[in-house]
C-alpha atoms as a PDB file:
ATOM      1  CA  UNK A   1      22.716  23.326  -1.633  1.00  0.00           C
ATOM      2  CA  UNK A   2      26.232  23.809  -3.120  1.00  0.00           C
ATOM      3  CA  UNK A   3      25.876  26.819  -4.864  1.00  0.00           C
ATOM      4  CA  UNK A   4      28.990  27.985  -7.196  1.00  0.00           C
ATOM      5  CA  UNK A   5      30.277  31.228  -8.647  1.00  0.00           C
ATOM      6  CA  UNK A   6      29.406  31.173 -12.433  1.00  0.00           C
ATOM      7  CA  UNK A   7      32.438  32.111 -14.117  1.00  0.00           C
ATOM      8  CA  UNK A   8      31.009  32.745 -17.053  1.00  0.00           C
ATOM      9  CA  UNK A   9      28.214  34.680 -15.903  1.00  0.00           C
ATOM     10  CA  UNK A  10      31.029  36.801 -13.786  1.00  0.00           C
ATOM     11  CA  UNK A  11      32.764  37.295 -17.174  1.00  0.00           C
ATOM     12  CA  UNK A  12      29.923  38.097 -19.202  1.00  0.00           C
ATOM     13  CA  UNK A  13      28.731  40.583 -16.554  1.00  0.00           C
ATOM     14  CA  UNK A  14      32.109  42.937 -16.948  1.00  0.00           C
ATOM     15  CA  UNK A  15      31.693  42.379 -20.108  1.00  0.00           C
ATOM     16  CA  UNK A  16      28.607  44.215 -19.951  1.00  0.00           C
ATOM     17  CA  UNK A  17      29.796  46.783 -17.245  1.00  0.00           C
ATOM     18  CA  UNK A  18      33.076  47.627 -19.486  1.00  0.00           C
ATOM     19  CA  UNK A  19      30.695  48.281 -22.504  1.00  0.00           C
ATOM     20  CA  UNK A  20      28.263  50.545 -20.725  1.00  0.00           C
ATOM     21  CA  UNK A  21      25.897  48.296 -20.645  1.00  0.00           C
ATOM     22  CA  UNK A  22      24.754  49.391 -17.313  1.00  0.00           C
ATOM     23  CA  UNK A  23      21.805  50.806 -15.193  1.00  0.00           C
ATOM     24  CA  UNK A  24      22.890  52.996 -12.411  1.00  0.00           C
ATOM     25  CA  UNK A  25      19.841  52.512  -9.758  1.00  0.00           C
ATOM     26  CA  UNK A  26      19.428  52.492  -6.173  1.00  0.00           C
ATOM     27  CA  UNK A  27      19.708  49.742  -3.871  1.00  0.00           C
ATOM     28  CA  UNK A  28      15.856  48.858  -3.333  1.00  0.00           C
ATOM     29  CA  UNK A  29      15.145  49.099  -7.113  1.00  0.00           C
ATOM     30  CA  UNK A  30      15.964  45.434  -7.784  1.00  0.00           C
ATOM     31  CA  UNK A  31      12.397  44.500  -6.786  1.00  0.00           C
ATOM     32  CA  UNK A  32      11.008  46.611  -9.089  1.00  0.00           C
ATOM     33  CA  UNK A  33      13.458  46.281 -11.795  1.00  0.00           C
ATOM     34  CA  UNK A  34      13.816  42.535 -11.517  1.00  0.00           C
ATOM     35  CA  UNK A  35      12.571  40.372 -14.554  1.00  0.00           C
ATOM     36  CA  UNK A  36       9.425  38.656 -13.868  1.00  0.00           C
ATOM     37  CA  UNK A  37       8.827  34.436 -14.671  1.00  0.00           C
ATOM     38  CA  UNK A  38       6.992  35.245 -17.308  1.00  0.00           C
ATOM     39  CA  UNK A  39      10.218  37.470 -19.155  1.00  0.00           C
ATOM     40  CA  UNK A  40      12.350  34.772 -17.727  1.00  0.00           C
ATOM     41  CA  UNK A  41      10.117  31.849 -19.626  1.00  0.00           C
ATOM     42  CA  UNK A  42      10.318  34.434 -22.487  1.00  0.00           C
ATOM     43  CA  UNK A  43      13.897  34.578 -22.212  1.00  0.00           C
ATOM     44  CA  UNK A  44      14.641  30.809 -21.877  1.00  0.00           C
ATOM     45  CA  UNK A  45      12.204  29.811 -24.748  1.00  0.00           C
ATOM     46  CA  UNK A  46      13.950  32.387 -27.067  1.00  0.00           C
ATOM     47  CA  UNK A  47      17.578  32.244 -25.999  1.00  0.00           C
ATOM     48  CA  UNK A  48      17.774  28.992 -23.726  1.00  0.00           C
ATOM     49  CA  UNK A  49      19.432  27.401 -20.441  1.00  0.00           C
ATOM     50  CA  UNK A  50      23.355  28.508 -21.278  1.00  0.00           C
ATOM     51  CA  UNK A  51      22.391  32.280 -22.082  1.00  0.00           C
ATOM     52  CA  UNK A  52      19.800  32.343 -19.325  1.00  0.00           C
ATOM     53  CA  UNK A  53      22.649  30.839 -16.866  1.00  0.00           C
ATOM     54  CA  UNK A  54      25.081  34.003 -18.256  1.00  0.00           C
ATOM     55  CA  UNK A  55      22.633  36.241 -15.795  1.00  0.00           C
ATOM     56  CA  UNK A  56      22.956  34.538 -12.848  1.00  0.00           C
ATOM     57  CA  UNK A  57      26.180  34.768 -10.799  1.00  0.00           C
ATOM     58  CA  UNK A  58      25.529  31.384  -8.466  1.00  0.00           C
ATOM     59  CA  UNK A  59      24.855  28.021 -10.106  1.00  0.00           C
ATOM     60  CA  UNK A  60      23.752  24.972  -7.988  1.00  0.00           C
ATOM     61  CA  UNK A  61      25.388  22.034 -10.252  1.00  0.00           C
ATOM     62  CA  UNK A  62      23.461  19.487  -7.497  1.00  0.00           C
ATOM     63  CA  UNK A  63      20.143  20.675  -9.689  1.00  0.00           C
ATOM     64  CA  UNK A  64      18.909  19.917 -12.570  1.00  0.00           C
ATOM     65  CA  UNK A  65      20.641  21.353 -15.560  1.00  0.00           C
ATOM     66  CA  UNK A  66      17.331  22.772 -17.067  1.00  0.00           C
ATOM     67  CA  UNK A  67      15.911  24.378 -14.368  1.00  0.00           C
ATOM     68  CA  UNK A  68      15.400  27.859 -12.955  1.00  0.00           C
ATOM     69  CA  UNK A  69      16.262  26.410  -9.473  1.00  0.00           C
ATOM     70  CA  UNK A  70      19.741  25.790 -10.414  1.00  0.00           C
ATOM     71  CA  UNK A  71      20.638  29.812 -10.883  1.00  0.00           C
ATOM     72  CA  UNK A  72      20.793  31.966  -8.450  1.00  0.00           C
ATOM     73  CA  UNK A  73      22.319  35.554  -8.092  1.00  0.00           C
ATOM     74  CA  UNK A  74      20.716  37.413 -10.974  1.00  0.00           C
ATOM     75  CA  UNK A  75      22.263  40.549 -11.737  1.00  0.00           C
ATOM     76  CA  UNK A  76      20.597  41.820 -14.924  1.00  0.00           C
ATOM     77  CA  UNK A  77      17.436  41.907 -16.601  1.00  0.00           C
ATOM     78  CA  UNK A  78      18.758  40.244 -19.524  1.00  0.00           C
ATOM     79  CA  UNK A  79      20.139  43.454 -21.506  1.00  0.00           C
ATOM     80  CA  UNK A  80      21.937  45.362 -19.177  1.00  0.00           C
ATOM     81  CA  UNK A  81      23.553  44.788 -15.484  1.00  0.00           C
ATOM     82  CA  UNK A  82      21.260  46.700 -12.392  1.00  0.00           C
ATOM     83  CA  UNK A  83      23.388  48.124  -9.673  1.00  0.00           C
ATOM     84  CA  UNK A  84      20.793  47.230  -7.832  1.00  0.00           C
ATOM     85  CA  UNK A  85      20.698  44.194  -8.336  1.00  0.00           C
ATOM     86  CA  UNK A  86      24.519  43.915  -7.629  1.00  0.00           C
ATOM     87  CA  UNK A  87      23.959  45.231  -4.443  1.00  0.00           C
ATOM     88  CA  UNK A  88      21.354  43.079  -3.327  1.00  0.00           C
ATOM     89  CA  UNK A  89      23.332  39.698  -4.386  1.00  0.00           C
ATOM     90  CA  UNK A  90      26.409  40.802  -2.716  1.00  0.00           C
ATOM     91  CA  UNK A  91      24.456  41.122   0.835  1.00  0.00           C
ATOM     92  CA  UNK A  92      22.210  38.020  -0.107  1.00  0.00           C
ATOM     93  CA  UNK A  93      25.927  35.815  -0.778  1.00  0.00           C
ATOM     94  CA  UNK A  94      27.523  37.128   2.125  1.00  0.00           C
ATOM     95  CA  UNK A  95      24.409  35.977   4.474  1.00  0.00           C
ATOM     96  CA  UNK A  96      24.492  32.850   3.327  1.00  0.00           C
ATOM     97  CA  UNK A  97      28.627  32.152   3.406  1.00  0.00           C
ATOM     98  CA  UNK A  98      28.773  32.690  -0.311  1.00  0.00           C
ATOM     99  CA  UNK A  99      32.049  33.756   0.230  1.00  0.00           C
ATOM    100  CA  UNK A 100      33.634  33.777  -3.205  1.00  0.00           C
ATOM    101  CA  UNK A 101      29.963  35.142  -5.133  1.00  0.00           C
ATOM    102  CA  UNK A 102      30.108  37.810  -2.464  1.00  0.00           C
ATOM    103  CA  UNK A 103      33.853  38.997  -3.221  1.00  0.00           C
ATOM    104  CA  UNK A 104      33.534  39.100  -6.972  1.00  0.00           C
ATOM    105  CA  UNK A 105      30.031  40.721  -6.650  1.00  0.00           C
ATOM    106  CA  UNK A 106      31.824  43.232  -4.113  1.00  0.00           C
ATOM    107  CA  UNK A 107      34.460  43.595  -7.000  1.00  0.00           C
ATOM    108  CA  UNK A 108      31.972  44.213 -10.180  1.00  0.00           C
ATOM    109  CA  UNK A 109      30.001  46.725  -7.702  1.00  0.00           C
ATOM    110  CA  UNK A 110      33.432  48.376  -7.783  1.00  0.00           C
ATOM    111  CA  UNK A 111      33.475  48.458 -11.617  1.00  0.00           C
ATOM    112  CA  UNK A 112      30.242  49.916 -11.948  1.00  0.00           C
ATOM    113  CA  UNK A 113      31.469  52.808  -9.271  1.00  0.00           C
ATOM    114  CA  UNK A 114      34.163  53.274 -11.000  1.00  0.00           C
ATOM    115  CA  UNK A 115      32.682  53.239 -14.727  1.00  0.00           C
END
């Protein structure tokens, strides 16, 4: 598994954070908060792959291009960016030597502090 930061998805994400776009949970909320396969089907079938890719901060480019189980790192439930969620990825990347998805999570979790 060579799993990638998304750029894009890093950029789109302050993006989000600069506009306000934001929700300002706790850490263990992400489980709850999280969007379910059935809102990510809904999501794919109405958006697609390249806007469904923007909420996911890891991208495995060994996988298949149109498939869930090439994103990883979700940070977002599609409208707005979950602290939570943040929070969660940056421990999850730094377990698994994610080194560069765990510094620029480490950094937007920073931006949302600091909002």
């Amino acid at each position: 598994m060579t799993v990638r930061l998304n750029k894009k998805a890093l950029e789109h994400a302050r993006k989000l954070v600069e506009q306000g776009k934001v929700v300002h949970d706790e850490r263990d909320d992400w489980s709850e908060h999280a969007p379910s396969a059935d809102e990510e089907n809904r999501y794919i079938e109405k958006n697609g792959w390249d806007d469904y890719a923007l909420w996911h901060l890891g991208e495995d480019p060994d996988k298949s291009e149109e498939t869930k189980g090439r994103f990883s790192f979700p940070y977002g439930d599609f409208t707005k960016v979950h602290r939570c969620a943040v929070i969660s990825l940056e421990s999850r990347a730094a377990q698994n030597d994610h080194d560069d998805i765990a510094r620029e999570t480490k950094r937007l979790l920073e931006l949302i502090d600091g909002e």
